[in-house]
Protein backbone atom coordinates (compact mmCIF):
# COMPACT_ATOMS: atom_id res chain seq x y z
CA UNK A 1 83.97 112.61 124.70
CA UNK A 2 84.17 116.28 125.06
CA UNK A 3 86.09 115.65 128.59
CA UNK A 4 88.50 113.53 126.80
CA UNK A 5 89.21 115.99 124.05
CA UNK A 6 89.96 118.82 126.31
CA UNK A 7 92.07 116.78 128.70
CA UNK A 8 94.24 115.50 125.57
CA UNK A 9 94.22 119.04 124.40
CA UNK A 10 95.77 120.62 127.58
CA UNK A 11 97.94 117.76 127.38
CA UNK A 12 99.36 118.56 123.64
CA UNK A 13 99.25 122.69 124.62
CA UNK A 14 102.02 121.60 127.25
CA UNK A 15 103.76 119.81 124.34
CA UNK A 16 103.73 122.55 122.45
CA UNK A 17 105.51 125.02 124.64
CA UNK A 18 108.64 123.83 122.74
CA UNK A 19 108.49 124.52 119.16
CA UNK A 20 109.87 121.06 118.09
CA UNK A 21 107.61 118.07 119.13
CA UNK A 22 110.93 115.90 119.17
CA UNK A 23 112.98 118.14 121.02
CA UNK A 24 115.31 120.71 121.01
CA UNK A 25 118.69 118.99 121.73
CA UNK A 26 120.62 119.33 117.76
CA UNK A 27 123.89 118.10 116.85
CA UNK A 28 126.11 119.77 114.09
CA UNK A 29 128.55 118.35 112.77
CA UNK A 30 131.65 120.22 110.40
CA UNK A 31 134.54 119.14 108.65
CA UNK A 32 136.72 121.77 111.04
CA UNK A 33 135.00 124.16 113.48
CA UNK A 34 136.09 126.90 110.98
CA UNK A 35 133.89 126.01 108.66
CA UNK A 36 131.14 127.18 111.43
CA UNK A 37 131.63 130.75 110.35
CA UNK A 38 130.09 130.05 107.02
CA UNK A 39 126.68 129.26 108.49
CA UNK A 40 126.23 131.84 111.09
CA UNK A 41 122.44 132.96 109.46
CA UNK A 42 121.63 129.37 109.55
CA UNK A 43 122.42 129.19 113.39
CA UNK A 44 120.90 132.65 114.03
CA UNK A 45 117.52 131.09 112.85
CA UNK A 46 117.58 127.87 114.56
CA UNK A 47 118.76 129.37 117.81
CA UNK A 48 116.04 131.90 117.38
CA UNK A 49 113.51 129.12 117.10
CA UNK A 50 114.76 128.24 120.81
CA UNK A 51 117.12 125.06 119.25
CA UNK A 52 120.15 124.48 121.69
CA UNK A 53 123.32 123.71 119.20
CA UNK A 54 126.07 121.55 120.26
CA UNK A 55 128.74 122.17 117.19
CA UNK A 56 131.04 119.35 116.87
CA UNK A 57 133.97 118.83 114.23
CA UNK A 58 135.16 115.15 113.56
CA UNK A 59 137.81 114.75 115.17
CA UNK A 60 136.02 115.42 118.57
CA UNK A 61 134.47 112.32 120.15
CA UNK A 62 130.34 111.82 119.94
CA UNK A 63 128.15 109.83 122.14
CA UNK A 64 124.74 109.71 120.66
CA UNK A 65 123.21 107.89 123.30
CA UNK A 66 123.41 106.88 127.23
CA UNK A 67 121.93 104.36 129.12
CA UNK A 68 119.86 103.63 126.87
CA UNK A 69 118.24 107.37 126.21
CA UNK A 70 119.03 110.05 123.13
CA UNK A 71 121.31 112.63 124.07
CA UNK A 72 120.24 114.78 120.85
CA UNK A 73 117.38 115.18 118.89
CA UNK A 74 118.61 116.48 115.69
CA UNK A 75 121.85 116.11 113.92
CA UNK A 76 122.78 117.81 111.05
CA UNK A 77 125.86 116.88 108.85
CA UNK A 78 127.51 119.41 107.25
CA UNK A 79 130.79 117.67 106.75
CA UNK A 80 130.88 115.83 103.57
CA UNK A 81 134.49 115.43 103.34
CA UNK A 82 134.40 113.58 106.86
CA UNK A 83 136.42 109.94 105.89
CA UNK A 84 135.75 108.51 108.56
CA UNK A 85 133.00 108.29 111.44
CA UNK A 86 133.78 110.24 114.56
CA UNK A 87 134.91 108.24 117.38
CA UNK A 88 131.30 107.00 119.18
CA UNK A 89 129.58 107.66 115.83
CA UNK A 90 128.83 104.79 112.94
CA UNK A 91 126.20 104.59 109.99
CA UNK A 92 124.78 101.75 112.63
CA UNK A 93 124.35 104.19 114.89
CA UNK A 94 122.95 106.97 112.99
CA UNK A 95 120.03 104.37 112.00
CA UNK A 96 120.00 103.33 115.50
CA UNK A 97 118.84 107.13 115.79
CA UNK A 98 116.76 107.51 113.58
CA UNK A 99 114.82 104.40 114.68
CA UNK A 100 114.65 105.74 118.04
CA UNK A 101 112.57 108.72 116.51
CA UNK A 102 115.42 110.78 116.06
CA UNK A 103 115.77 113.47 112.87
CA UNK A 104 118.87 114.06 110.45
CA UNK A 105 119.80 116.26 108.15
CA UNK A 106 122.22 115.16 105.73
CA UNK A 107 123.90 118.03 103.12
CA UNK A 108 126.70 116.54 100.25
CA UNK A 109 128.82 118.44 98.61
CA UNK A 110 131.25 117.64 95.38
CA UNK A 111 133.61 116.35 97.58
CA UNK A 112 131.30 114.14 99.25
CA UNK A 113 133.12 111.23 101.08
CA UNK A 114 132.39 107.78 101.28
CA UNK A 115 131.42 107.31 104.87
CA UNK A 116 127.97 109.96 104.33
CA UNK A 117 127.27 108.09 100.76
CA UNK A 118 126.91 104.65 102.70
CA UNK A 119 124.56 106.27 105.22
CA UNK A 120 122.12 108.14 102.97
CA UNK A 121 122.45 104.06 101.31
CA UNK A 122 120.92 103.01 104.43
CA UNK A 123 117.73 105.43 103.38
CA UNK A 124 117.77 104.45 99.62
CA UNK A 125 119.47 107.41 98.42
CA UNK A 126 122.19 107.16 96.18
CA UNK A 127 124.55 110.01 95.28
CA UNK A 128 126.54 110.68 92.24
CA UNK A 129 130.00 109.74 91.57
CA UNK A 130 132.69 111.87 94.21
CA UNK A 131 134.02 115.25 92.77
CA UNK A 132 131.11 115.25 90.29
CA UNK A 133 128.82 118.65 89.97
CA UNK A 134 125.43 119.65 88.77
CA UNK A 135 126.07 121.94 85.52
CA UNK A 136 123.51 123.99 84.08
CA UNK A 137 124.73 126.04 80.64
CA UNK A 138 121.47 127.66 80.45
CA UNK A 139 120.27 128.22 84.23
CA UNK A 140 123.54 129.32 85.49
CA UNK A 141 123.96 132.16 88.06
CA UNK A 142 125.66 135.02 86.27
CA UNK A 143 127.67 135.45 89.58
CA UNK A 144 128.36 132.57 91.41
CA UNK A 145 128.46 130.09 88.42
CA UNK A 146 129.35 132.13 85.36
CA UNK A 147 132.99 130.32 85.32
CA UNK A 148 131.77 126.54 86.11
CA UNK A 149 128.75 127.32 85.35
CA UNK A 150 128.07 124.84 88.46
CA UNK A 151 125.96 127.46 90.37
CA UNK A 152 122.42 126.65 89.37
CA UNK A 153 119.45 128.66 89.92
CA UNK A 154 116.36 126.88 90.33
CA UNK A 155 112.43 128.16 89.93
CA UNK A 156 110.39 126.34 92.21
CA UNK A 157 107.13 126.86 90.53
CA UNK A 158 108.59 124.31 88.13
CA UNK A 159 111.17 122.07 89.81
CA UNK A 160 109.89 121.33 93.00
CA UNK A 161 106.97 119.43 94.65
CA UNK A 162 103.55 120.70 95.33
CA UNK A 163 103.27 119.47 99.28
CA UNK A 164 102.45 123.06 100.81
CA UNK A 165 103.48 120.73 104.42
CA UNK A 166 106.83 120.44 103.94
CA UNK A 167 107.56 123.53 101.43
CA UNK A 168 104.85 125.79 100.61
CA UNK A 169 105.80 127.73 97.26
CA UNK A 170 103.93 130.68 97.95
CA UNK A 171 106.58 131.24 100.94
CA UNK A 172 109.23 131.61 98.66
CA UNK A 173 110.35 135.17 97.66
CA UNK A 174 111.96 133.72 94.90
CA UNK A 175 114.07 131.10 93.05
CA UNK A 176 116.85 128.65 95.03
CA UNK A 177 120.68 129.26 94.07
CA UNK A 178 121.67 125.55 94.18
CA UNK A 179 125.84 124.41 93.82
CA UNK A 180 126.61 120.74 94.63
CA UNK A 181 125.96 116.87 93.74
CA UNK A 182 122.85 115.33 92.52
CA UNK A 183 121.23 112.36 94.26
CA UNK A 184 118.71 110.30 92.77
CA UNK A 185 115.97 108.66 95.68
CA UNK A 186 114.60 104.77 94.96
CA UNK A 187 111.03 105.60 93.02
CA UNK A 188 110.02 102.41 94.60
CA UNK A 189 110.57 103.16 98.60
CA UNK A 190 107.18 105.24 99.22
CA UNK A 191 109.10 106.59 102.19
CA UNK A 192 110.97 108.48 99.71
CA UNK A 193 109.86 112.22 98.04
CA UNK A 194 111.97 114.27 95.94
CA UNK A 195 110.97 118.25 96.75
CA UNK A 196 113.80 119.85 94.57
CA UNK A 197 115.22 118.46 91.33
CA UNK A 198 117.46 119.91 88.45
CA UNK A 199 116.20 121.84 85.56
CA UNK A 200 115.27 119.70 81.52
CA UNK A 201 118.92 121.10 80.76
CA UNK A 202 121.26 120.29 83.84
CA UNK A 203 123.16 116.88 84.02
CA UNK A 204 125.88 115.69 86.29
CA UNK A 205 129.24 115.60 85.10
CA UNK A 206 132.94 115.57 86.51
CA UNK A 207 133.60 119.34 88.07
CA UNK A 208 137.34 118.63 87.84
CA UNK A 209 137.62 118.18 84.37
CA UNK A 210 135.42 120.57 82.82
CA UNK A 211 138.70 121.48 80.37
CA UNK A 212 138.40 117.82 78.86
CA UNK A 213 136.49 116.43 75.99
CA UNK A 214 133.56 114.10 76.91
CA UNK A 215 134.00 110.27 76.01
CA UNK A 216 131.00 109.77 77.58
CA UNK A 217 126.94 110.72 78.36
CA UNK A 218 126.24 111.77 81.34
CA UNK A 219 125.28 109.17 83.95
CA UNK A 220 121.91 111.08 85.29
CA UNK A 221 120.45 114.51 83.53
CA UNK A 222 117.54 116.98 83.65
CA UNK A 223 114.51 116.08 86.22
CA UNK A 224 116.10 113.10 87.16
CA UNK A 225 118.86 114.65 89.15
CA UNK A 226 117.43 114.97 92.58
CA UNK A 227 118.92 118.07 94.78
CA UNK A 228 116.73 117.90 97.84
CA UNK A 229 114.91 114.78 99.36
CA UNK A 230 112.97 114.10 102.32
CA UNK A 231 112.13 110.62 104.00
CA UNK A 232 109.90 109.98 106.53
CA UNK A 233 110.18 106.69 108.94
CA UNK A 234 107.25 104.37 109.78
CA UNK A 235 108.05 105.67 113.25
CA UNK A 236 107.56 108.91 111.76
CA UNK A 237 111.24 110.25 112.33
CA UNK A 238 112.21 112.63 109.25
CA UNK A 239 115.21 112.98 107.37
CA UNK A 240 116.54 115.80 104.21
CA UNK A 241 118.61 114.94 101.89
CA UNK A 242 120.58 117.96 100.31
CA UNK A 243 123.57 117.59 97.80
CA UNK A 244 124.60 120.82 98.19
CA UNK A 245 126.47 122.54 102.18
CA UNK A 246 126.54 125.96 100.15
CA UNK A 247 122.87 126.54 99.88
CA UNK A 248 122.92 126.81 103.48
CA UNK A 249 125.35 128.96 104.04
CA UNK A 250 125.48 132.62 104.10
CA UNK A 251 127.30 133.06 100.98
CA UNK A 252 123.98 132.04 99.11
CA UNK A 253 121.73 133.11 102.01
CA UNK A 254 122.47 136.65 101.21
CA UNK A 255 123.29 136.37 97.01
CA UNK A 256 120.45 138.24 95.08
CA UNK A 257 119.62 135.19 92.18
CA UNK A 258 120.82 135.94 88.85
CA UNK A 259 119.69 133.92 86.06
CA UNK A 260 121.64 134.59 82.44
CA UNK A 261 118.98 136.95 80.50
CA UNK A 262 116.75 137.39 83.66
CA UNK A 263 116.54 140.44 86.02
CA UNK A 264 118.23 140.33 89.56
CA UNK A 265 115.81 138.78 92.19
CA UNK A 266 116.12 138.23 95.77
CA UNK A 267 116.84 134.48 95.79
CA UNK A 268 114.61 131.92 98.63
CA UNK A 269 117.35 129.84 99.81
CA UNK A 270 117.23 131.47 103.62
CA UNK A 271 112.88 130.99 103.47
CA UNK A 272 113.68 127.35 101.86
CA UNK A 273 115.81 126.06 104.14
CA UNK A 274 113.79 127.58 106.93
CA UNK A 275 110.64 125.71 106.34
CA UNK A 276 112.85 122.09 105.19
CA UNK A 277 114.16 122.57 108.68
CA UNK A 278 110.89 122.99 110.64
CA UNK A 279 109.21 119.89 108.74
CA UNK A 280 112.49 118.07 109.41
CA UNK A 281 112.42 119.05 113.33
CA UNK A 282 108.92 118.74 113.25
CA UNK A 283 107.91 122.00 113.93
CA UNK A 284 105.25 121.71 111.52
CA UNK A 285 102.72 119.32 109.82
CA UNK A 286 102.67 116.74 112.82
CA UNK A 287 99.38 115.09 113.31
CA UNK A 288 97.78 113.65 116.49
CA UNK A 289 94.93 112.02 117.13
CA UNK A 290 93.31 113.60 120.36
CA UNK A 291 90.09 111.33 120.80
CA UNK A 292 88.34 108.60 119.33
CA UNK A 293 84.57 107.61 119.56
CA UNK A 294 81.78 105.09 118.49
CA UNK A 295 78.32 103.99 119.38
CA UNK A 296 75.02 102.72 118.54
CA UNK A 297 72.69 105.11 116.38
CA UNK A 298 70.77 106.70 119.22
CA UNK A 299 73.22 105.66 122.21
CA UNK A 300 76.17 107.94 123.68
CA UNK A 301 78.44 105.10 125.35
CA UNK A 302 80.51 102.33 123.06
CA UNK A 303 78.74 98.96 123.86
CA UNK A 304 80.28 95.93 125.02
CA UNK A 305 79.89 94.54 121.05
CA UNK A 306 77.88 95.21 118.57
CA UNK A 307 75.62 92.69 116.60
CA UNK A 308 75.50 92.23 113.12
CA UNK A 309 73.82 94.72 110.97
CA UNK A 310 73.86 97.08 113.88
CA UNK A 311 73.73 101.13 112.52
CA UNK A 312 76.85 102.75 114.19
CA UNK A 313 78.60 106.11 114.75
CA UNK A 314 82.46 106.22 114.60
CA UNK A 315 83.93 109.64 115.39
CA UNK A 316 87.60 110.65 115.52
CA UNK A 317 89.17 114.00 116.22
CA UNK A 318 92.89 114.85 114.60
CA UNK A 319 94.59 118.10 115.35
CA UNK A 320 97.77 119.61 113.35
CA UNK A 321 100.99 121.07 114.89
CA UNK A 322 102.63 124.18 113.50
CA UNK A 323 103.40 127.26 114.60
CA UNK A 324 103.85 126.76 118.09
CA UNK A 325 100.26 125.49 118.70
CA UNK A 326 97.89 122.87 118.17
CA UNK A 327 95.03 123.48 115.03
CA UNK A 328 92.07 122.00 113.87
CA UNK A 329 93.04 119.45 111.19
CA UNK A 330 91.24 119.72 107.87
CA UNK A 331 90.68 117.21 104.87
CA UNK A 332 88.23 115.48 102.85
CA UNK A 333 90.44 111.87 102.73
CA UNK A 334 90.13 110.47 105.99
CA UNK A 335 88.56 107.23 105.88
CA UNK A 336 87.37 104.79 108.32
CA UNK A 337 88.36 100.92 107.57
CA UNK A 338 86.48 97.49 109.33
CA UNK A 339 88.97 95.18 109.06
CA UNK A 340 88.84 91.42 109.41
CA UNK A 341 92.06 89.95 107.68
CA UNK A 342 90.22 92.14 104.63
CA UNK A 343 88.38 95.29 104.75
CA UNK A 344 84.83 94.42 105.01
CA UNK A 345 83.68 97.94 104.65
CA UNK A 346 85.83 100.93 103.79
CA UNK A 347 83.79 104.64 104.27
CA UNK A 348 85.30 108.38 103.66
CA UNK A 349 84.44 110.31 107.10
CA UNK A 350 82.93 113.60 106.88
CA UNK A 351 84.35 116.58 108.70
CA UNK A 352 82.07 118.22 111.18
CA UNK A 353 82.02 122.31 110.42
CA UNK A 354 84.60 124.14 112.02
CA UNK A 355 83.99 127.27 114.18
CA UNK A 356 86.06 129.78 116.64
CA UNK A 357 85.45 127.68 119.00
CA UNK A 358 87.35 124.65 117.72
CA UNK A 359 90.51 123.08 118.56
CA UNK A 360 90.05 119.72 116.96
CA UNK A 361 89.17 118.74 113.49
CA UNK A 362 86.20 116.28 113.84
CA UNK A 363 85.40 114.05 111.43
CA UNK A 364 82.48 110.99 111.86
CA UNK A 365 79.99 108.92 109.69
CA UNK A 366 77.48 106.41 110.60
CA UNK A 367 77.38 102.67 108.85
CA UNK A 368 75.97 99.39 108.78
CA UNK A 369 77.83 96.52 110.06
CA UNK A 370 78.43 94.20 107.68
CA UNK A 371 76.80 90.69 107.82
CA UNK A 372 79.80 88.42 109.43
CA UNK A 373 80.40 88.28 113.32
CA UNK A 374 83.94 88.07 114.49
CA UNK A 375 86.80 90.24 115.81
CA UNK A 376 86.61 93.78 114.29
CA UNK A 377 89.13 96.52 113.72
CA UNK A 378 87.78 100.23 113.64
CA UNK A 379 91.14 101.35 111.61
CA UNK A 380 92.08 104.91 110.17
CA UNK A 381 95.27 104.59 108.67
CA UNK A 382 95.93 108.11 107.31
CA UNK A 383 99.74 108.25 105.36
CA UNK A 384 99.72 111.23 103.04
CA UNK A 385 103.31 112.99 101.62
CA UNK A 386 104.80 115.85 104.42
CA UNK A 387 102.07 114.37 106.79
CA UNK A 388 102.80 112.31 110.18
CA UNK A 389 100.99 109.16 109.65
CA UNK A 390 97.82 108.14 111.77
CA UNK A 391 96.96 104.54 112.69
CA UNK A 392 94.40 104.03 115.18
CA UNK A 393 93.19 101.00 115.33
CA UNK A 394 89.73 99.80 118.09
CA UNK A 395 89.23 96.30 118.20
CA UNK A 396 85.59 95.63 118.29
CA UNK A 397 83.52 92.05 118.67
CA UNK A 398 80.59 91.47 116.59
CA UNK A 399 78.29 89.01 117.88
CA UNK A 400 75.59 87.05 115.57
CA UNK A 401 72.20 87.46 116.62
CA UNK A 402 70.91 84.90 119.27
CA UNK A 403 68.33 82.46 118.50
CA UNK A 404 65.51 84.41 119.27
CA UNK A 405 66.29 87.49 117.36
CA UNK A 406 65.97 86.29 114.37
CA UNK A 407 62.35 87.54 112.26
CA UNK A 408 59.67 84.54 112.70
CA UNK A 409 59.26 85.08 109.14
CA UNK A 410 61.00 85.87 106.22
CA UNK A 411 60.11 87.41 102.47
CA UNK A 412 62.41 85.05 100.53
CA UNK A 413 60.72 82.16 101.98
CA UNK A 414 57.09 82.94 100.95
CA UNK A 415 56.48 80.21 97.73
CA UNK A 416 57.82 77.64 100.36
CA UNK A 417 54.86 78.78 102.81
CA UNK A 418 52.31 78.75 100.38
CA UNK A 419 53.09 75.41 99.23
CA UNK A 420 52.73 74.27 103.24
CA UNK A 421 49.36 76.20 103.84
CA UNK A 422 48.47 74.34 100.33
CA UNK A 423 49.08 70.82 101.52
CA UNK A 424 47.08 71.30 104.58
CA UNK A 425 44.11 72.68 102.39
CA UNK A 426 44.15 69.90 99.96
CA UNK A 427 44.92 67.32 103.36
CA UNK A 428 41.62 68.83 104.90
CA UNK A 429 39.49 68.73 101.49
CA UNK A 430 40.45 64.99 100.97
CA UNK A 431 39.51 64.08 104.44
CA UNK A 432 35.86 66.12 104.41
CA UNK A 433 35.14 64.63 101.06
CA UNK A 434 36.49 61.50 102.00
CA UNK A 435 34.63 61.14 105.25
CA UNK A 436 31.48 62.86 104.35
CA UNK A 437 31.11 62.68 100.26
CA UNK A 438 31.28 59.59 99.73
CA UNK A 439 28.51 56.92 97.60
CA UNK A 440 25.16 56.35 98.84
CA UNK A 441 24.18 53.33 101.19
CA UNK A 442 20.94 52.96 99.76
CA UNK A 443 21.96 51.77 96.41
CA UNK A 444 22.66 48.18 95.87
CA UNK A 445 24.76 46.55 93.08
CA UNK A 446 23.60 43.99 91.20
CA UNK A 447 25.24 41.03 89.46
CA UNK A 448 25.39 39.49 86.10
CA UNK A 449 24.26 36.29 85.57
């Protein structure tokens, strides 16, 4: 095993000399190639993290694919008044791409066009009405929302989630200037997670008729107006929602945050979008599973099968990408699962201590079979939020025992051997006294007259 783990680990550490798993091939595409001044921090960072942009407006044609193969890894939208696809480009295609394992990120703006709405449909995600804003009277940036009041600013030890693997909160200097549409993600896809929603006093309204009276509530308000969402694929491609293109551009990159009544802070939107755009590239919180072992208590080598009732070891060893390099994966919820149609047995593995030494998280138990033969899966199926999941499955046979392993004798059926040994007592006392205690010869009857 310890072969195996070192040959898969040379083989991730030459993986890992790019910083995305995926690749580094990213698409951008703008309303107009002017717009591409307005982001110039945002491509500082992602060329610094060794990404190769190819910056596209949409009027230029786009070929996502050739001969079969993905000519980008990434694409990131950033043109929300686009009315129509590119030429080459489609929502079919996009979720062609992402079922091919590619990444997208998708940012909305007021003025959010129809052909971007029907996509992030595709995903479950459903934004607000067109030329409608998130308003805040109460958590408004004195700056760049006292007019509108349509600048929020958001703190994120409140309104956003606590999954440290796709935005840690302790990496954020402080709170997120936000200025855009609200989105609201299906609670019942599981693929789904909200990581940034509106404050208890925000709502969604109409941004081009803030002059006019209201003849009507507001549509979606407070918590439930999403602003950033993530989704990842059962194929484990990832994709951010955003409904606002200003909070990545460096406008509110460099704006110190504001709040009405609050001091003047140094805002997180550079640090947020940062770490949403590693976990979206998959820079970060990507698992693998490097080896996987199991054996007979007091054997090294998996057997042919295993019998019934057999006392086995199952060991598996998960590592965690970030940073540029393959870690040790840590937790205390990986469980092992022997499946049959049903889970016949379902056991939480314990990690093995970690030293310097380690590049692998190791985590093992030893069980008892259960008592049915048949075709076995050895299954961890590890999903958890920000995570890449883990399914490794080992199909197993488990054999009944043969005829002559069975015990010659068994505890339960003890009253029906007694009452077996008893007959053949009282058989042998009936015959002795039978035979040999019987009347005497010598005594002769007599009759009546």
């Amino acid at each position: 095993m310890r072969a195996s783990i070192l040959l898969s680990t040379l083989a991730m550490a030459l993986v890992a000399q790019a910083t995305s798993l995926t690749g580094l091939r990213t698409l951008v595409l703008l309303d107009t190639l002017d717009d591409a001044d307005m982001y110039t921090n945002l491509w500082n960072d992602l060329e610094g993290r060794h990404f190769n942009l190819t910056i596209n407006d949409v009027s230029s044609p786009i070929t996502l694919a050739k001969y079969d193969r993905r000519l980008y890894d990434h694409i990131i939208f950033l043109a929300p008044k686009m009315k129509e696809y590119p030429k080459g480009m489609s929502a079919k295609a996009v979720v062609g791409f992402v079922a091919e394992g590619g990444n997208v990120i998708l940012a909305g703006s007021s003025e959010l066009a129809s052909p971007l709405r029907e996509l992030s449909r595709e995903f479950d995600v459903e934004y607000d009405n067109r030329y409608t804003s998130v308003l805040d009277h109460f958590n408004y940036d004195k700056e760049l929302g006292e007019a509108k009041h349509d600048t929020i600013v958001v703190n994120p030890s409140t309104h956003m989630s606590k999954i440290d693997a796709i935005v840690p909160q302790d990496k954020l200097p402080g709170p997120i200037l936000f200025r855009g549409i609200g989105h609201s993600a299906n609670p019942k896809n599981s693929l789904l997670t909200p990581i940034l929603w509106a404050p208890q006093e925000a709502y969604s309204w109409e941004s081009v008729n803030l002059d006019e009276s209201a003849d009507q509530d507001p549509l979606i308000t407070g918590k439930d107006i999403s602003l950033v969402s993530v989704m990842q694929a059962r194929n484990n491609a990832r994709i951010a929602f955003l409904g606002s293109t200003d909070m990545l551009s460096d406008a509110f990159f460099e704006a110190p945050a504001k709040k009405q009544g609050d001091k003047e802070t140094v805002n997180g939107n550079r640090r947020f979008i940062e770490e949403l755009t590693k976990w979206t590239f998959q820079e970060k919180s990507a698992l693998d599973v490097v080896a996987v072992q199991h054996h007979k208590v007091g054997e090294e080598e998996a057997p042919a099968h295993y019998r019934i009732k057999d006392n086995m070891t199952y060991t598996i060893s998960l590592a965690e990408y970030h940073d540029g390099e393959w870690h040790p994966f840590s937790a205390d919820d990986v469980q092992l699962e022997l499946i049959m149609l049903d889970p016949y047995v379902r056991k939480t593995l314990e990690q093995v201590e970690l030293d310097d030494q380690s590049t692998v998280g190791t985590f093992t138990t030893t069980l008892q079979l259960p008592d049915q033969y048949g075709v076995f899966k050895f299954t961890v199926n590890y999903k958890r939020p920000g995570l890449t999941y883990i399914e490794s499955v080992t199909t197993v046979g488990i054999h009944p025992f043969r005829h002559d392993q069975y015990p010659r004798f068994i505890s339960q059926a003890k009253p029906y051997y007694t009452s077996a040994a008893s007959m053949g007592v009282g058989l042998l006392i009936f015959t002795f006294v039978y035979l040999w205690g019987g009347l005497d010869s010598s005594v002769k009857t007599t009759k009546k007259a």
